[in-house]
C-alpha atoms as a PDB file:
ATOM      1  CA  UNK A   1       9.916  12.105  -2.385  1.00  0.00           C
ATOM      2  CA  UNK A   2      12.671  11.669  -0.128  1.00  0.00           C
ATOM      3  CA  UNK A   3      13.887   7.813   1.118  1.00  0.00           C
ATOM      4  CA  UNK A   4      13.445   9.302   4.628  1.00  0.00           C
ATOM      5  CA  UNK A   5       9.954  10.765   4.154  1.00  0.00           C
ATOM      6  CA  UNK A   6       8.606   7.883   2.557  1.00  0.00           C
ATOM      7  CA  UNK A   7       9.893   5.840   5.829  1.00  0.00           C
ATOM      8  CA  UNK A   8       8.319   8.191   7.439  1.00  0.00           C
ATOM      9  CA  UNK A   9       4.885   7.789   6.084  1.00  0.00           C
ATOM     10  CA  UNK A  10       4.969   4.042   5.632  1.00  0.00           C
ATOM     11  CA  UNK A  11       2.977   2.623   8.534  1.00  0.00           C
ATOM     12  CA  UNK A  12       0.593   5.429   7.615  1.00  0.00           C
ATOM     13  CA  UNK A  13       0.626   3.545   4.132  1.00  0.00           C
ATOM     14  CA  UNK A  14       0.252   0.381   5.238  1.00  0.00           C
ATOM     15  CA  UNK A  15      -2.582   1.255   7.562  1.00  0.00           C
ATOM     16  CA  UNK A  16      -4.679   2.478   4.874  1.00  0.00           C
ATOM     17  CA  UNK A  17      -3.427  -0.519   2.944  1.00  0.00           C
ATOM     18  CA  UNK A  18      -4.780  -3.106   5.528  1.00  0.00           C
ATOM     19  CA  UNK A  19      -8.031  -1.175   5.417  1.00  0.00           C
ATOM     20  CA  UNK A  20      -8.565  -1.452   2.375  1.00  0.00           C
ATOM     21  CA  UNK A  21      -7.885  -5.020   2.246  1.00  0.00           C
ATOM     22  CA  UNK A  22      -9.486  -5.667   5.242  1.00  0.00           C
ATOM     23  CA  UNK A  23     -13.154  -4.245   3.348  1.00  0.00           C
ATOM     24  CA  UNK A  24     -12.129  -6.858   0.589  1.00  0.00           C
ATOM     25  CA  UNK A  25     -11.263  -9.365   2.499  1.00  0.00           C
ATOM     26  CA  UNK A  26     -12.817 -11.406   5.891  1.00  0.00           C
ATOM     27  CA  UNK A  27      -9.327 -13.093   6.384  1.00  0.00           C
ATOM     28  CA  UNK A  28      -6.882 -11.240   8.250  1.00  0.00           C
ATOM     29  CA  UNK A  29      -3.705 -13.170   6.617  1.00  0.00           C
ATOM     30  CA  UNK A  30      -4.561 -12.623   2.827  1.00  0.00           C
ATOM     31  CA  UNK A  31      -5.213  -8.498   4.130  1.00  0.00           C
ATOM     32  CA  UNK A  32      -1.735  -8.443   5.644  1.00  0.00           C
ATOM     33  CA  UNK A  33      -0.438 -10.046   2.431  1.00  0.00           C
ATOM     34  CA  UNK A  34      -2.263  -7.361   0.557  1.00  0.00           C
ATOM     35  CA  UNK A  35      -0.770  -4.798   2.304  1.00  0.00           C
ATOM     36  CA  UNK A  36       2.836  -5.955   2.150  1.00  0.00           C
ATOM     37  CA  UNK A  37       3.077  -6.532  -1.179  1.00  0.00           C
ATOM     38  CA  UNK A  38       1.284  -2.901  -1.424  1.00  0.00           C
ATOM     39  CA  UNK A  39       4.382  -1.555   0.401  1.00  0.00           C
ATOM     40  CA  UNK A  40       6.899  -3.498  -1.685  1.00  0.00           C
ATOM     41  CA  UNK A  41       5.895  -1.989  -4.511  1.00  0.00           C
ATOM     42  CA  UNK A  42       5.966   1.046  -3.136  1.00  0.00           C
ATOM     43  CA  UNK A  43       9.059   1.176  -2.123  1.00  0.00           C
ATOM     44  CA  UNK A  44      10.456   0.074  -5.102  1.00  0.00           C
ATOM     45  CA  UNK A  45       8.593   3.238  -6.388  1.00  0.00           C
ATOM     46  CA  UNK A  46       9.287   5.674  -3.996  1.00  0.00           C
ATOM     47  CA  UNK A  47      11.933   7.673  -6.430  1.00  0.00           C
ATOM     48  CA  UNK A  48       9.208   8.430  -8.781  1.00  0.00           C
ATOM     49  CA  UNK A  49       6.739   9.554  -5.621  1.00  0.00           C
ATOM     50  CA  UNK A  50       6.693  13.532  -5.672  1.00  0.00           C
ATOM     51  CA  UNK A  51       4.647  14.046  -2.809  1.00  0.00           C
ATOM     52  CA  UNK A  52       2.685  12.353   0.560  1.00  0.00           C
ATOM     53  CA  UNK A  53      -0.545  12.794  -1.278  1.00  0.00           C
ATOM     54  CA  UNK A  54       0.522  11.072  -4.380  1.00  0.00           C
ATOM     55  CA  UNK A  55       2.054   8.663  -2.097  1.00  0.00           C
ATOM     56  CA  UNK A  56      -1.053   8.039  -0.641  1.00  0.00           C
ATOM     57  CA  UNK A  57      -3.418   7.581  -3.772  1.00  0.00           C
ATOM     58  CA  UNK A  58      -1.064   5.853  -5.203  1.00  0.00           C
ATOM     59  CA  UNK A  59      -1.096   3.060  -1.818  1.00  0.00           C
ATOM     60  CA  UNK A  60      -4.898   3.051  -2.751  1.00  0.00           C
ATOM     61  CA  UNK A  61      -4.853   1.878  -6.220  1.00  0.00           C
ATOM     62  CA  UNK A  62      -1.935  -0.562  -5.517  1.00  0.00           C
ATOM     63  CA  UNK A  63      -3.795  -2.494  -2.841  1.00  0.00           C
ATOM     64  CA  UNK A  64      -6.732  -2.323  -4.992  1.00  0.00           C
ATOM     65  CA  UNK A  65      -4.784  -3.828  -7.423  1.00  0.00           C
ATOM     66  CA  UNK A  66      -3.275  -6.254  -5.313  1.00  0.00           C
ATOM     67  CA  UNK A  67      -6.539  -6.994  -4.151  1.00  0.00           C
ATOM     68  CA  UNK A  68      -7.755  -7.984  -7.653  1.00  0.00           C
ATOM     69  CA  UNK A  69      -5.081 -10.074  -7.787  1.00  0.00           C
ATOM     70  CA  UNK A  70      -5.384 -12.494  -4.781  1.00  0.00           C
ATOM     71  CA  UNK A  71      -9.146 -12.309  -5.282  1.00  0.00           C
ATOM     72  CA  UNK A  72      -8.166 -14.066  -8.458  1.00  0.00           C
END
């Protein structure tokens, strides 16, 4: 995936991010920190992306992940 594409698609990204945070989570702060550091690592990952779709499933696991971890 292009640097410009995956600009492109981030507040797409970090919508579905917050969403999924937001079903984790009742607090609105520890969602938006969710879905933040769900972009950063995204970003730092966007090289390896191929496509929007992978882009996407891979915004779901990460802020699963992420989820996991402040849950923790």
């Amino acid at each position: 995936m292009e640097q410009v594409e995956f600009i492109r698609l981030a507040p797409q990204l970090r919508g579905r991010a917050m969403a999924i945070a937001q079903s984790f989570f009742s607090s609105e702060e520890e969602a938006e920190d969710v879905a933040q550091e769900t972009l950063i690592r995204l970003w730092k990952a966007w090289e390896r992306v191929a496509s929007a779709e992978e882009a996407e499933s891979l915004t779901v696991r990460v802020a699963k992940y992420e989820c996991i971890n402040v849950w923790r």
